[in-house]
N, C-alpha and C. Protein backbone atom coordinates (compact mmCIF):
# COMPACT_ATOMS: atom_id res chain seq x y z
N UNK A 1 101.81 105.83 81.53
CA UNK A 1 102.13 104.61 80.82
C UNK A 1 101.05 103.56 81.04
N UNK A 2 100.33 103.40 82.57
CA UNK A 2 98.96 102.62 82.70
C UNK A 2 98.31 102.95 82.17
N UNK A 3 97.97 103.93 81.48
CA UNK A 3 96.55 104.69 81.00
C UNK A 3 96.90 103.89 79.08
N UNK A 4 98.38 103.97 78.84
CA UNK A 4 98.31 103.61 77.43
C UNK A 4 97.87 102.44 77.26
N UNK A 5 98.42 101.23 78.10
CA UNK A 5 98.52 99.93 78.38
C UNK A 5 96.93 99.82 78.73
N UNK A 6 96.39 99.96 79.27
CA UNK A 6 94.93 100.21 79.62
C UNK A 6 93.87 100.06 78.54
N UNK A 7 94.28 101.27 77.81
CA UNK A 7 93.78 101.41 76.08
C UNK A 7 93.81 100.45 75.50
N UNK A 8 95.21 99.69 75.37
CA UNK A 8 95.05 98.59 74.42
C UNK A 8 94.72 97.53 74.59
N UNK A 9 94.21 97.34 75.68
CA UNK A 9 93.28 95.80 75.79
C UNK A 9 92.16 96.21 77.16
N UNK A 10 90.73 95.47 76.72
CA UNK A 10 89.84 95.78 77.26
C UNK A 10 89.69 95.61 79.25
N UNK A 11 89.23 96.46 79.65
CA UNK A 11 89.41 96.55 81.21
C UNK A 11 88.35 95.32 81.70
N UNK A 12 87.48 95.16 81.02
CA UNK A 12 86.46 94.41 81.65
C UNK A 12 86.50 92.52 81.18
N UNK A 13 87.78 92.50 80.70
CA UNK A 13 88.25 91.06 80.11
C UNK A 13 89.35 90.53 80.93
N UNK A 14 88.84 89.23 81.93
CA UNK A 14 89.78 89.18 82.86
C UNK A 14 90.78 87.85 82.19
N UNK A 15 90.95 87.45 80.68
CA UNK A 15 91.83 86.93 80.11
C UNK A 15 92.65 87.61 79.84
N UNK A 16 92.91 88.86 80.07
CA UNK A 16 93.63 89.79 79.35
C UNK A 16 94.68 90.26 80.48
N UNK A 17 94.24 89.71 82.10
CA UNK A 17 95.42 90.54 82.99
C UNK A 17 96.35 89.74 83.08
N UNK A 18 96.91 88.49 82.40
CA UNK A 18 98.11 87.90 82.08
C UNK A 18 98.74 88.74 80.96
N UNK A 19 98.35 89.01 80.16
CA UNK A 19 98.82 89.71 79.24
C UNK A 19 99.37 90.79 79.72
N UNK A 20 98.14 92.05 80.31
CA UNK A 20 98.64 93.03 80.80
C UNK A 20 99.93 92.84 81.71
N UNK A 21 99.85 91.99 82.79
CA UNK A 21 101.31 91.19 83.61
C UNK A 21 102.45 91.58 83.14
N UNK A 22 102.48 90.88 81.96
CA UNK A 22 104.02 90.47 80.97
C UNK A 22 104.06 92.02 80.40
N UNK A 23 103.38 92.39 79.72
CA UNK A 23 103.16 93.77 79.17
C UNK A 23 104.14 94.61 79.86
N UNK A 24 103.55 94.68 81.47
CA UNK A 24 104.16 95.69 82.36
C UNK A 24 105.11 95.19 82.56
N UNK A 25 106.03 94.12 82.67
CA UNK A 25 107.57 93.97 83.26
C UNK A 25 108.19 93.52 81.98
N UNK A 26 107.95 93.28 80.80
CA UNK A 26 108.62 93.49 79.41
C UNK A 26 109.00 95.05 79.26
N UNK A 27 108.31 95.62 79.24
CA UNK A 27 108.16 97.24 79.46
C UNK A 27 109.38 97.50 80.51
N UNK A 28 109.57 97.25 81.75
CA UNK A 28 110.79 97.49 82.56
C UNK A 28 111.96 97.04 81.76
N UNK A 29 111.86 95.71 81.48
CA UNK A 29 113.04 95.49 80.85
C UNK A 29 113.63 95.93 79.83
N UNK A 30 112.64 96.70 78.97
CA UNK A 30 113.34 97.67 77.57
C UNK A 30 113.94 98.48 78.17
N UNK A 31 113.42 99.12 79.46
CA UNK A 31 113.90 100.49 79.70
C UNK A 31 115.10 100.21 80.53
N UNK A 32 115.34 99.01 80.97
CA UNK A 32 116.89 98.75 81.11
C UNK A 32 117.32 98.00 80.26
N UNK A 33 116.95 97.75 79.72
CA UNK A 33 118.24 97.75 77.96
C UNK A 33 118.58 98.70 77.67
N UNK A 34 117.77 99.64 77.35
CA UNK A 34 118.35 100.59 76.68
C UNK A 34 118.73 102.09 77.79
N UNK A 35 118.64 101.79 78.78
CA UNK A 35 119.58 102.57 80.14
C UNK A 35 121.01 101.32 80.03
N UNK A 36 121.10 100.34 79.64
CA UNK A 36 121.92 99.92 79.58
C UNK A 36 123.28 100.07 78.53
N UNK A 37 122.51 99.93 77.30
CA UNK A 37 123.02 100.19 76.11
C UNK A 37 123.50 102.23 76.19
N UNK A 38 122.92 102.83 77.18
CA UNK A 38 123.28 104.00 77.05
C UNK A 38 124.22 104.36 77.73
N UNK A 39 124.83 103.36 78.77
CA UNK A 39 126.00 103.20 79.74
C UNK A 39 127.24 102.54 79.09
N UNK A 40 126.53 101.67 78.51
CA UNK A 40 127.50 101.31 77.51
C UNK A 40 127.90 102.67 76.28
N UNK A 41 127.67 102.89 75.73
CA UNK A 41 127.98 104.07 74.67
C UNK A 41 128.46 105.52 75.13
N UNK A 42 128.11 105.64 76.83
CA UNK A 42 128.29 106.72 77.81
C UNK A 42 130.03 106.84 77.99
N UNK A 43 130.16 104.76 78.20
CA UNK A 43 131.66 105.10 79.15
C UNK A 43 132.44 104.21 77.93
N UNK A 44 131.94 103.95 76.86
CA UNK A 44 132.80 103.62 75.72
C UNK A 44 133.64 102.31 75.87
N UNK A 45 132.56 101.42 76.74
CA UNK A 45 132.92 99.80 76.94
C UNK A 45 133.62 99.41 75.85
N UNK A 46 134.92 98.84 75.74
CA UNK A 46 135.33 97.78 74.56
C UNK A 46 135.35 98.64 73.37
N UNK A 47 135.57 100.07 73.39
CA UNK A 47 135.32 100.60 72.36
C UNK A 47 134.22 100.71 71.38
N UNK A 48 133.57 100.39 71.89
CA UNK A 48 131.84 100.25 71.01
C UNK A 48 131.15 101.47 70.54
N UNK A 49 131.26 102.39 71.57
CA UNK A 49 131.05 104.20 71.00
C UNK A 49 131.94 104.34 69.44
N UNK A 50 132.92 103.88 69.70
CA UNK A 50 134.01 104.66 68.21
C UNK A 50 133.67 103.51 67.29
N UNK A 51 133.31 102.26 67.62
CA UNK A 51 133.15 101.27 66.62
C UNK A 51 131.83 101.93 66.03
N UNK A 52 130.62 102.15 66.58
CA UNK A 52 129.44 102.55 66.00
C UNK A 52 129.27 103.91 65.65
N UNK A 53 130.39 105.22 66.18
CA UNK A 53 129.74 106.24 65.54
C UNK A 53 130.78 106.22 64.19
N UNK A 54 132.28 105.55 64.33
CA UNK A 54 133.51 106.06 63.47
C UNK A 54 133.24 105.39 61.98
N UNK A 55 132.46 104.24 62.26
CA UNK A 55 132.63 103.04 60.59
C UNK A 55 131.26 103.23 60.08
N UNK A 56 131.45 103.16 58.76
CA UNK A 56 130.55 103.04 58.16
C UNK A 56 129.24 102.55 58.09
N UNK A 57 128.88 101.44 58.36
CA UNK A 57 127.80 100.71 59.10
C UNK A 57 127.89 100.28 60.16
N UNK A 58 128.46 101.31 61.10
CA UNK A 58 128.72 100.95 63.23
C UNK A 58 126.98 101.04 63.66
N UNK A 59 126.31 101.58 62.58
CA UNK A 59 124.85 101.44 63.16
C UNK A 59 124.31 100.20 63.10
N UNK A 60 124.67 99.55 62.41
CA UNK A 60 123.98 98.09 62.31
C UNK A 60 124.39 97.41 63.35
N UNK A 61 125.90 97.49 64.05
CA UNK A 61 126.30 97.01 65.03
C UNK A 61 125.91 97.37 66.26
N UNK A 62 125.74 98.67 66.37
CA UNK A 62 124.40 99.30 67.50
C UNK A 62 123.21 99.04 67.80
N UNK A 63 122.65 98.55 66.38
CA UNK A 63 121.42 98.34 66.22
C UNK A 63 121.17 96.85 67.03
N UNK A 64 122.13 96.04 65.77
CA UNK A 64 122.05 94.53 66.65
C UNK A 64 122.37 94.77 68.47
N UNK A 65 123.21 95.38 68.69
CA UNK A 65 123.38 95.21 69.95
C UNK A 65 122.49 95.65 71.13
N UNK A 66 121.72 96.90 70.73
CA UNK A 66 120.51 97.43 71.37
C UNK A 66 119.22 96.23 70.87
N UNK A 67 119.00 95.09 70.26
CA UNK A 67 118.33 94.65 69.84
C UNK A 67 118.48 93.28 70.73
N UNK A 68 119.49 93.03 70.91
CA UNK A 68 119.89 91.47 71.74
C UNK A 68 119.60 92.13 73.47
N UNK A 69 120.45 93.25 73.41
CA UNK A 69 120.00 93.86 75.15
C UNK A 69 118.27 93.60 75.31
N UNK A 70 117.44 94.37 74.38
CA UNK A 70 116.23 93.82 74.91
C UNK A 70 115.65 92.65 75.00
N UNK A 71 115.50 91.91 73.69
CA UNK A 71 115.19 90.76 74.12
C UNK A 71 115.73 90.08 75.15
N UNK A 72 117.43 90.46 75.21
CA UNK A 72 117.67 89.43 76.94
C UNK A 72 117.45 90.02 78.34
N UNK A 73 117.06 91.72 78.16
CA UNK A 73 116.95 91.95 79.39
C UNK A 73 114.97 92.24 79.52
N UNK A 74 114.23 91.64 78.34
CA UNK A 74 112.73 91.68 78.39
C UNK A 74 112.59 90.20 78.95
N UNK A 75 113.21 89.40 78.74
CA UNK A 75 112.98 87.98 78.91
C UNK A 75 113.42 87.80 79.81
N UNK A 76 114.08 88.24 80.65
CA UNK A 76 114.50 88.24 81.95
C UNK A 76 113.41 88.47 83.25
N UNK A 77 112.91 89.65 82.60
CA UNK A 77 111.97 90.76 83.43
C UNK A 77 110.79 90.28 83.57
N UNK A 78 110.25 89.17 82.55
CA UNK A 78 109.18 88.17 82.05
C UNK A 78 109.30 87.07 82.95
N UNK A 79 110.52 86.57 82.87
CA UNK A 79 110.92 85.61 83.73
C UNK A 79 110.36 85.52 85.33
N UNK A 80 111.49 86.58 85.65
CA UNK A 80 111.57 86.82 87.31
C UNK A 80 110.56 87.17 87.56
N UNK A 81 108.99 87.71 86.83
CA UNK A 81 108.15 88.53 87.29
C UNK A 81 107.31 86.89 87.25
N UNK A 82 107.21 85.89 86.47
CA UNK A 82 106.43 84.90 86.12
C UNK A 82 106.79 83.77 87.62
N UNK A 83 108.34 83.94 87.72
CA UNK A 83 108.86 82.89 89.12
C UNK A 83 108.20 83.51 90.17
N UNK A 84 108.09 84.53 90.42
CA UNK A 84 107.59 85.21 91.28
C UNK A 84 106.28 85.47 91.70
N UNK A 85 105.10 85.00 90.86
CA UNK A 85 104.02 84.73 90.97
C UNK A 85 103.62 83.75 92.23
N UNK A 86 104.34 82.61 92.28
CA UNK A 86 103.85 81.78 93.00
C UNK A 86 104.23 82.25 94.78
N UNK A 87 105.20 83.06 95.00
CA UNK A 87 105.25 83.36 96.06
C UNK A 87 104.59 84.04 97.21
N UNK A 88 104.62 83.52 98.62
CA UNK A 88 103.84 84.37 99.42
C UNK A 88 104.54 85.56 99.89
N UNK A 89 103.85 86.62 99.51
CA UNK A 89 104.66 87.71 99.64
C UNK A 89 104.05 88.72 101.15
N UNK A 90 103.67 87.69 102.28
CA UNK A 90 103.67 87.78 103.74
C UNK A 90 104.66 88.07 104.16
C-alpha cells in the first residue's frame, strides 16, 4: 500500500509529506468504516441487513450509510493523527 501511495506523489518533494500524512490515516479510517459497516450488516444492527438486501432501493440506503461511515470515520483518523502531531512522544 506504501509503494502505491509512493507512486502518486513525488519522493523528492518535501511539500508533499503532509499530504502523504493525511493520505496514510484517511486510508485507516476507510478501512474501519467499512470493517465497520461490515459488522453492522454481519450482526443485522436495527435491522439494516433486511432493510438493504429485502427493498427495492435498500442499496441506496447502504450506499448512503457506507458513505457517511467514511467520511466520519476518515475525518476522525485525520483528526487524531493531526492532534497528535504536536506531541512528545518520549
Amino acid at each position: 500500500m506504501r509503494k502505491w501511495f509512493a507512486r502518486m506523489l513525488p519522493k523528492d518533494r518535501p511539500e508533499y509529506a503532509g499530504v502523504r500524512f493525511l493520505l496514510h490515516h484517511v486510508t485507516g479510517g476507510v478501512i474501519g468504516a467499512v470493517a465497520f459497516f461490515a459488522l453492522i450488516l454481519a450482526y443485522d444492527l436495527a435491522q439494516l441487513r433486511e432493510l438493504i438486501l429485502n427493498t427495492r432501493d435498500g442499496w441506496v440506503a447502504g450506499g448512503l450509510l457506507l458513505f457517511g461511515l467514511i467520511v466520519t470515520f476518515g475525518s476522525v483518523a485525520m483528526a487524531v493523527a493531526v492532534m497528535l502531531l504536536g506531541k512528545d512522544r518520549n
